[in-house]
Protein backbone atom coordinates (compact mmCIF):
# COMPACT_ATOMS: atom_id res chain seq x y z
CA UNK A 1 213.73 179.55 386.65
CA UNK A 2 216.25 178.34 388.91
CA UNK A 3 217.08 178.49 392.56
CA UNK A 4 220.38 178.28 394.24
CA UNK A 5 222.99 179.47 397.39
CA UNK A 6 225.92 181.31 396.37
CA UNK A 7 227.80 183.00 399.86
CA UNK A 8 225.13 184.91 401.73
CA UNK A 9 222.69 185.12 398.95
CA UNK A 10 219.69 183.54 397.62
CA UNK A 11 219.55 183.45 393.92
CA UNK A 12 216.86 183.20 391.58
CA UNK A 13 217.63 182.82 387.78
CA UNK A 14 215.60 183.06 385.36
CA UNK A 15 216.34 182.53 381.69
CA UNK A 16 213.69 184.12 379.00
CA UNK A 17 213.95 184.34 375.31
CA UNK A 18 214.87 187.94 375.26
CA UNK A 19 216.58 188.63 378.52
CA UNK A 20 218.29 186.79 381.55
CA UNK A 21 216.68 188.04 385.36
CA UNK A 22 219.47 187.70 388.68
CA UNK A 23 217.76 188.29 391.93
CA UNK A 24 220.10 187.93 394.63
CA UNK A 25 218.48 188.23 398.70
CA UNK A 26 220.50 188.35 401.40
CA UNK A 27 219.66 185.02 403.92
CA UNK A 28 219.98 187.34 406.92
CA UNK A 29 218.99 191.38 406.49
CA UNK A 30 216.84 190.29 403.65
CA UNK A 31 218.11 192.89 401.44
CA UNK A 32 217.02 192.62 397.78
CA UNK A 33 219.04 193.00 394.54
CA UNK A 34 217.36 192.15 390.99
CA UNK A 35 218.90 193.57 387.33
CA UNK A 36 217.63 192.44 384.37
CA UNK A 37 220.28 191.90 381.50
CA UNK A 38 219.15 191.82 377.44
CA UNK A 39 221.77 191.08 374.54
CA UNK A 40 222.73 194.52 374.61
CA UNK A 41 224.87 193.64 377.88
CA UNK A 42 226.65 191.11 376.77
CA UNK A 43 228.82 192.33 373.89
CA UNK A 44 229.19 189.74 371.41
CA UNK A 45 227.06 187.12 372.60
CA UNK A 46 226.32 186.02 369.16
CA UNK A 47 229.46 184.47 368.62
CA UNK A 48 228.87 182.51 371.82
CA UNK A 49 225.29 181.17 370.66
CA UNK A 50 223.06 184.16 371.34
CA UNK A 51 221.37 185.30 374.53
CA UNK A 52 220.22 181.73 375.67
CA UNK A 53 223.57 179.96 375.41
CA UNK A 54 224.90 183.12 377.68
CA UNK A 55 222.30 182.40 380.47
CA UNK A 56 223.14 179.05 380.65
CA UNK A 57 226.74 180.36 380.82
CA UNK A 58 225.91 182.82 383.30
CA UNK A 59 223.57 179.93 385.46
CA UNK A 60 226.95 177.67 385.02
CA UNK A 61 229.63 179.92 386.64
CA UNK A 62 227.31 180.58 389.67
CA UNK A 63 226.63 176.90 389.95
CA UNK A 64 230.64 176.61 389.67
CA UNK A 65 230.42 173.28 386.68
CA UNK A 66 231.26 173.25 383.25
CA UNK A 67 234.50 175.12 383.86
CA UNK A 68 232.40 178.56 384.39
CA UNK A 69 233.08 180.35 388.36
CA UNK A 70 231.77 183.62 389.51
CA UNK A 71 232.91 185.59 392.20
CA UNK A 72 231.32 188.53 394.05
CA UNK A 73 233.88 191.37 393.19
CA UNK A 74 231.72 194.25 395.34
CA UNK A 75 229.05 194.19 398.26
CA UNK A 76 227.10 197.70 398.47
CA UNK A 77 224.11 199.07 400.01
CA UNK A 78 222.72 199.94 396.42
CA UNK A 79 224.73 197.54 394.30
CA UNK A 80 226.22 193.85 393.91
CA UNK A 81 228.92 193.06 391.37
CA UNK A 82 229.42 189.51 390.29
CA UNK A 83 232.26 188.43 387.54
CA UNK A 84 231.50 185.55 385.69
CA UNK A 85 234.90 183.69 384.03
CA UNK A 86 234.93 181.22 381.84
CA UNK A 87 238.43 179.39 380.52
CA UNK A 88 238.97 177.78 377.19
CA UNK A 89 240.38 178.55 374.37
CA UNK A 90 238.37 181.38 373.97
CA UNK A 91 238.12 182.86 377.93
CA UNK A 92 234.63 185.24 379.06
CA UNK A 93 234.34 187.44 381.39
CA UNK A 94 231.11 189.24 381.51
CA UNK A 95 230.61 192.12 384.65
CA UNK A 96 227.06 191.60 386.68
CA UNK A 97 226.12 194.30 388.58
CA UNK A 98 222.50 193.75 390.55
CA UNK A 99 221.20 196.64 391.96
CA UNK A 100 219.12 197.61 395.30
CA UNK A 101 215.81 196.76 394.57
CA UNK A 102 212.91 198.43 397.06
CA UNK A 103 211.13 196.12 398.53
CA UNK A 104 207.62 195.74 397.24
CA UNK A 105 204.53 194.76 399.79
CA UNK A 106 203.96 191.09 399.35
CA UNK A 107 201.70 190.82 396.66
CA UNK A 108 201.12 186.95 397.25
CA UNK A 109 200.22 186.99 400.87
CA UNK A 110 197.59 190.11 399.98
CA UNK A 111 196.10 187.38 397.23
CA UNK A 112 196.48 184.36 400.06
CA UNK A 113 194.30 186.51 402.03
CA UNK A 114 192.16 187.98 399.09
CA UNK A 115 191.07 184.32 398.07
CA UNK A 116 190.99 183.01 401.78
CA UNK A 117 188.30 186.01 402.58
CA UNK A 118 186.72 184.87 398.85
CA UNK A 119 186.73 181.37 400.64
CA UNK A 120 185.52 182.05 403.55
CA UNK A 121 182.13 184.31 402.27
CA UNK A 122 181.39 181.05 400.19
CA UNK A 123 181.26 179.25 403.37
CA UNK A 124 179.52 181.59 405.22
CA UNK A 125 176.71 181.39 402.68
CA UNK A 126 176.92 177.64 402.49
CA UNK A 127 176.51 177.51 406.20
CA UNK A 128 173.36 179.91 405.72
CA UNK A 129 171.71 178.10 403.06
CA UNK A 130 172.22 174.84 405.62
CA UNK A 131 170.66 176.94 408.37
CA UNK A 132 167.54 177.94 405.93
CA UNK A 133 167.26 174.62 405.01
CA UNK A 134 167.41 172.83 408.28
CA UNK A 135 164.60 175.94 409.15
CA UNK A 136 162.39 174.95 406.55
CA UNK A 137 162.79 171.09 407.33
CA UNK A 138 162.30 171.97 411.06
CA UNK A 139 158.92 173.70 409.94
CA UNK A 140 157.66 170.70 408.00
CA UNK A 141 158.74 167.65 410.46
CA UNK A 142 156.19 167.11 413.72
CA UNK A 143 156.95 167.55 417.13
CA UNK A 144 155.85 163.49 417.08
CA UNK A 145 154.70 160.81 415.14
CA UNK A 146 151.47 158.76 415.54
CA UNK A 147 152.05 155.19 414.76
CA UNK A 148 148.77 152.86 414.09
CA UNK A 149 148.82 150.76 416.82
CA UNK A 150 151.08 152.60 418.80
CA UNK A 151 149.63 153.81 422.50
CA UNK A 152 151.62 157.04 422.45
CA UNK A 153 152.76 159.55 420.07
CA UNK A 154 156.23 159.36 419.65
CA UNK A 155 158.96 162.13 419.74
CA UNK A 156 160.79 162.40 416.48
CA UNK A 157 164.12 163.89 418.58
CA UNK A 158 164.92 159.98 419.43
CA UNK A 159 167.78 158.71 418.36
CA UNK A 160 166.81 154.73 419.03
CA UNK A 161 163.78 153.33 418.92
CA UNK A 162 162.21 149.89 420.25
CA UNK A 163 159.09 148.87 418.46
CA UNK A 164 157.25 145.58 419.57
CA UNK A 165 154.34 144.03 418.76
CA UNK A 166 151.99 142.27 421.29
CA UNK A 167 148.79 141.07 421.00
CA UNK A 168 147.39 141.55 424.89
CA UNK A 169 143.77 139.96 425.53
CA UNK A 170 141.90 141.55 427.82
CA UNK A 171 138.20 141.73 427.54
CA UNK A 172 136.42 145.11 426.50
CA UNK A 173 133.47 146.38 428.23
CA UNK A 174 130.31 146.38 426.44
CA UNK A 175 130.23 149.59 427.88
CA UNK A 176 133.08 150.62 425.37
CA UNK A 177 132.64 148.17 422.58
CA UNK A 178 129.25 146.19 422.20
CA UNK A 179 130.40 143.67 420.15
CA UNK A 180 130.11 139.72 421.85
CA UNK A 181 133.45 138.22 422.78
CA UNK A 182 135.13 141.75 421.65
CA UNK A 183 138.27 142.02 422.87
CA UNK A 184 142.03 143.39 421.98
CA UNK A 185 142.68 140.22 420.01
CA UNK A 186 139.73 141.52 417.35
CA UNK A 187 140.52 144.70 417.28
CA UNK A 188 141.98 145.39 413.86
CA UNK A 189 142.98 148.71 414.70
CA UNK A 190 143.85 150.90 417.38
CA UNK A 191 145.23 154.35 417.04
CA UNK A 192 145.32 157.68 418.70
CA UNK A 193 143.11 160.84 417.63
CA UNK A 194 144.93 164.13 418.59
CA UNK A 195 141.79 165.71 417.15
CA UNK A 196 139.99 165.09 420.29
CA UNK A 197 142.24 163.44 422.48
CA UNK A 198 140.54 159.73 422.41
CA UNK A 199 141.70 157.03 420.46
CA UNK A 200 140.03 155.00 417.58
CA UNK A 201 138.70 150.99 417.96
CA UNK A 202 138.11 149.32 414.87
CA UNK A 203 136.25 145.96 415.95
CA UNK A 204 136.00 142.82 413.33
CA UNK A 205 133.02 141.74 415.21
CA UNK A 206 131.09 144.90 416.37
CA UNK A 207 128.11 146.17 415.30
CA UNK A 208 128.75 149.53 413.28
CA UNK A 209 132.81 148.25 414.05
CA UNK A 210 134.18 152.09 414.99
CA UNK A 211 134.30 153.25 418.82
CA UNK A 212 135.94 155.67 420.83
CA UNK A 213 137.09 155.40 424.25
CA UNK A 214 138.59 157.96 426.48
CA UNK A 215 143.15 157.36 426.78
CA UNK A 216 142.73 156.08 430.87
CA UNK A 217 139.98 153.77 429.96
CA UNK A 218 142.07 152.48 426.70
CA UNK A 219 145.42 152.44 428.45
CA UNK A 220 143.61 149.78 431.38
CA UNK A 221 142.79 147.81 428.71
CA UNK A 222 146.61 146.67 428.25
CA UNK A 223 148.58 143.97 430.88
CA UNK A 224 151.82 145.12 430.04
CA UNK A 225 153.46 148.40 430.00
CA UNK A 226 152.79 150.00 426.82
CA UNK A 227 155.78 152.47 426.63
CA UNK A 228 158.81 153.64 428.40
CA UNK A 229 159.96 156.98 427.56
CA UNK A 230 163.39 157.19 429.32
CA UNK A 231 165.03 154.16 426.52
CA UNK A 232 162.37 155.23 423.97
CA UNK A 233 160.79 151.72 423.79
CA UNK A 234 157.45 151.39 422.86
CA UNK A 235 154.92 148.12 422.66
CA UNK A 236 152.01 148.21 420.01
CA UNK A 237 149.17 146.82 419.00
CA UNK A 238 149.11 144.93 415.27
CA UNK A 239 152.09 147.19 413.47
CA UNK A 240 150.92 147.13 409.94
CA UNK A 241 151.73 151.16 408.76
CA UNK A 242 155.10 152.55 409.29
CA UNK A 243 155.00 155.57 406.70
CA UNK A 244 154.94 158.08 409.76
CA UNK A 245 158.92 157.09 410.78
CA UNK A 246 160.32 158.90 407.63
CA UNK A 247 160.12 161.59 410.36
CA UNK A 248 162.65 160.34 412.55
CA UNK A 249 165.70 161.82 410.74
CA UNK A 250 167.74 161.62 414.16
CA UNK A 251 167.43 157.64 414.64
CA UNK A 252 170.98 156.14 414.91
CA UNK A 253 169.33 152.63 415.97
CA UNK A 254 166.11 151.21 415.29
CA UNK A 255 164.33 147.99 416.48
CA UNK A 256 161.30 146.99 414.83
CA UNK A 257 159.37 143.69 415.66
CA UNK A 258 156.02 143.02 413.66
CA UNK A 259 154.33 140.05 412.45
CA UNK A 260 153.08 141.93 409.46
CA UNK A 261 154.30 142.42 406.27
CA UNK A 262 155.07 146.15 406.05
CA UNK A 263 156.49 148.81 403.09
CA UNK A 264 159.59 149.51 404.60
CA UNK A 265 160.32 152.59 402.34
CA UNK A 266 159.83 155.11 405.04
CA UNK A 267 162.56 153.39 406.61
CA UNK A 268 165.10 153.92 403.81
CA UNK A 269 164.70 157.65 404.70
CA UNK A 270 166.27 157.60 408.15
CA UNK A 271 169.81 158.05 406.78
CA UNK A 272 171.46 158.70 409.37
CA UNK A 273 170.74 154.75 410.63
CA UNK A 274 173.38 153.00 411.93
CA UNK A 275 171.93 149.86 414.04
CA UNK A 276 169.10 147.85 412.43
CA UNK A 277 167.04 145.31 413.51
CA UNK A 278 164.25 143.42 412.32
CA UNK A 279 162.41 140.77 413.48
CA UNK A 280 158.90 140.65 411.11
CA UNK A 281 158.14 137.11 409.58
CA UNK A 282 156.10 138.66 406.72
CA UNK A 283 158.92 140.76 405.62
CA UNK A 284 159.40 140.12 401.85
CA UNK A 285 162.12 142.44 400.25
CA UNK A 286 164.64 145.11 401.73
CA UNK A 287 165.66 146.90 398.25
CA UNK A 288 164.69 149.99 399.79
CA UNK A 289 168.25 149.55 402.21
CA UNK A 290 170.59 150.80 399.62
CA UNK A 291 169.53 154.46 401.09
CA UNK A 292 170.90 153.62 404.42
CA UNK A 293 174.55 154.85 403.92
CA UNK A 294 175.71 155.01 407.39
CA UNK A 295 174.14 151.42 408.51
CA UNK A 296 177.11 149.56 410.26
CA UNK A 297 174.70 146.67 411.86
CA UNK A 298 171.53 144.79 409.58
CA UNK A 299 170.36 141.98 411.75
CA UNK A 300 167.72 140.24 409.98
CA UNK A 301 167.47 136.78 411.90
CA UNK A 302 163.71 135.88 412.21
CA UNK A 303 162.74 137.31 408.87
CA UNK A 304 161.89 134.15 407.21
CA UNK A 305 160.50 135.60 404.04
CA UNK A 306 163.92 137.53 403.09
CA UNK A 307 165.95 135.76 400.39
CA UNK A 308 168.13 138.30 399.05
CA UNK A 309 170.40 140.58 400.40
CA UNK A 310 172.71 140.80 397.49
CA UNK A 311 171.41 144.85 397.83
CA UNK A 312 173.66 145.14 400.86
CA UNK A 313 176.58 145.00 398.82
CA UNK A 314 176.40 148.76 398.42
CA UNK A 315 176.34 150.19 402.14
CA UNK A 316 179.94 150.37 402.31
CA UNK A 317 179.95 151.00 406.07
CA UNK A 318 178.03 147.71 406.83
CA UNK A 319 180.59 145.47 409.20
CA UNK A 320 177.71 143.30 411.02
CA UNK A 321 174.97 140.84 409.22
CA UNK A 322 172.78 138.29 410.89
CA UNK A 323 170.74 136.59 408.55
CA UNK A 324 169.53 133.56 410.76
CA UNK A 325 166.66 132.44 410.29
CA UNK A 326 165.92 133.92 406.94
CA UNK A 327 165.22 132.44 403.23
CA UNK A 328 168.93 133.96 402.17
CA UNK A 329 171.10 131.13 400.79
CA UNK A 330 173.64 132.65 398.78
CA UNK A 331 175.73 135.81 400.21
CA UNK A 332 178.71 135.07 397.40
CA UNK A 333 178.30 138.85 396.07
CA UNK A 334 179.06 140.20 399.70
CA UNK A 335 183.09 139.83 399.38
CA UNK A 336 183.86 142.56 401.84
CA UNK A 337 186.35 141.63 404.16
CA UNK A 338 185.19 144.03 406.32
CA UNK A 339 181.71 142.17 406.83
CA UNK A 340 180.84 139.62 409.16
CA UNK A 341 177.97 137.91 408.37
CA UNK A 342 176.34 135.27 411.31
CA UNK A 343 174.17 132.80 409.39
């Protein structure tokens, strides 16, 4: 099949086995002329090489080269007719007449459209299945988390989150807790009850060691502001279960400062991370970060108890790594030239 501009017309040849197809438009009205010529029409064309060495002759003499010309002898309404001459010592002349062909509706553009509508269903029940997924997760996640020794419930909409861990002395009333010298500083743990709207005291040194004391009576307890809902930073009491975050699929940047040594898995399931800091001494291993696709910034510094990080190697979107203060010593494997790591 081959394209080419003879005049006014755009041709299209096409040479087949058992015939030779000349569709001729016209750049301007557009008007279409096709004829489709077998061995039949070209008298002698054996002597020449058959039917295929005539359709090269034919696509010769309209590309005027190998000594072949045509010319366009007639210009109708219904009808072109071409004359195709070659010289030598054996001259050809062969007569091409294309006739008015009617314009058919344009097949391709009806398929374009056909496969584009095919395309676009697909999408639409892509989009659905999305929707009854994101449903279904919606259902299953909490309005809020309750973290063990966090004051407050917290929102799982947040997209950063502060976590600190203090350990505030104040003295307990016997009133609340009987035990001698009781205090926040024993307290092994502290969490809220939604049950009944109190929250839990575990003492070390307490007779019977569980209590419950009324949220104003616990929240006097603490010297500091426990929480502060507008940047989403929260402090708590003796961090030591995190399991409860795998809810926060929104977090972008998390903060997390704990003295204990926690199972970070839950934190491999916020995907969608892209700032994270830790600052927890008892911290032993971070294999669990590979999940973390979209994390741009690990800072580490503080976590003495980390040696590796040759895991990081595969969060291809990681351009910031502090690792002061850690057990790390060799960060050979991490050749990105992208990646800054502060040491």
């Amino acid at each position: 099949m081959t394209t080419l501009t003879v005049g006014n017309y755009k041709l299209l040849i096409t040479l087949n086995a058992t015939d030779v197809i000349v569709r001729a438009e016209h750049q301007t009205n557009k008007r279409l002329y096709e004829s489709t010529f077998t061995a039949d029409d070209f008298p002698g064309c054996d002597v020449y090489g058959g039917l295929e060495a005539v359709g090269r002759i034919i696509l010769s003499a309209f590309k005027g080269a190998d000594g072949a010309s045509c010319r366009l002898d007639h210009e109708r309404g219904d009808a072109l007719d071409y004359c195709v001459n070659v010289g030598g010592l054996v001259p050809i002349k062969y007569a091409l007449r294309l006739f008015a062909k009617r314009r058919e509706p344009k097949t391709q553009v009806v398929e374009d459209v056909e496969e584009l509508r095919a395309e676009c269903a697909a999408l639409k029940a892509e989009v659905k299945a999305l929707q009854t997924a994101a449903t279904a997760a919606a259902a299953t996640t909490p309005a809020a988390i309750i973290l063990p020794g966090c004051p407050v419930p917290i929102p799982t909409y947040c997209t950063q989150l502060t976590l600190t861990n203090k350990i505030i002395k104040a003295d307990i009333p016997t009133s609340i807790c009987p035990g001698k010298h009781c205090d926040l500083e024993h307290i092994k743990n502290a969490g809220y009850n939604p049950s009944y709207g109190q929250y839990t005291i575990t003492c070390k040194n307490s007779p019977g060691g569980m209590h419950t004391i009324p949220t104003k009576e616990f929240m006097n307890l603490w010297t500091i502001q426990p929480y502060d809902f507008i940047n989403n930073k929260y402090t708590c009491y003796n961090i030591y279960n995190i399991k409860e975050l795998k809810h926060m699929k929104h977090l972008h940047t998390l903060y997390l400062q704990t003295n204990q040594n926690l199972d970070g898995s839950a934190i491999g399931e916020l995907i969608n991370l892209k700032k994270l800091e830790l600052n927890c001494g008892a911290l032993r291993d971070i294999d669990w970060i590979t999940k973390l696709i979209r994390l741009e910034e690990l800072n580490l510094e503080g976590c003495s108890m980390i040696t590796d990080v040759s895991m990081c190697k595969s969060l291809i979107n990681l351009t910031k790594l502090n690792i002061k203060g850690t057990g790390v010593r060799n960060t050979e494997m991490l050749t990105s030239s992208r990646l800054a790591i502060e040491k």
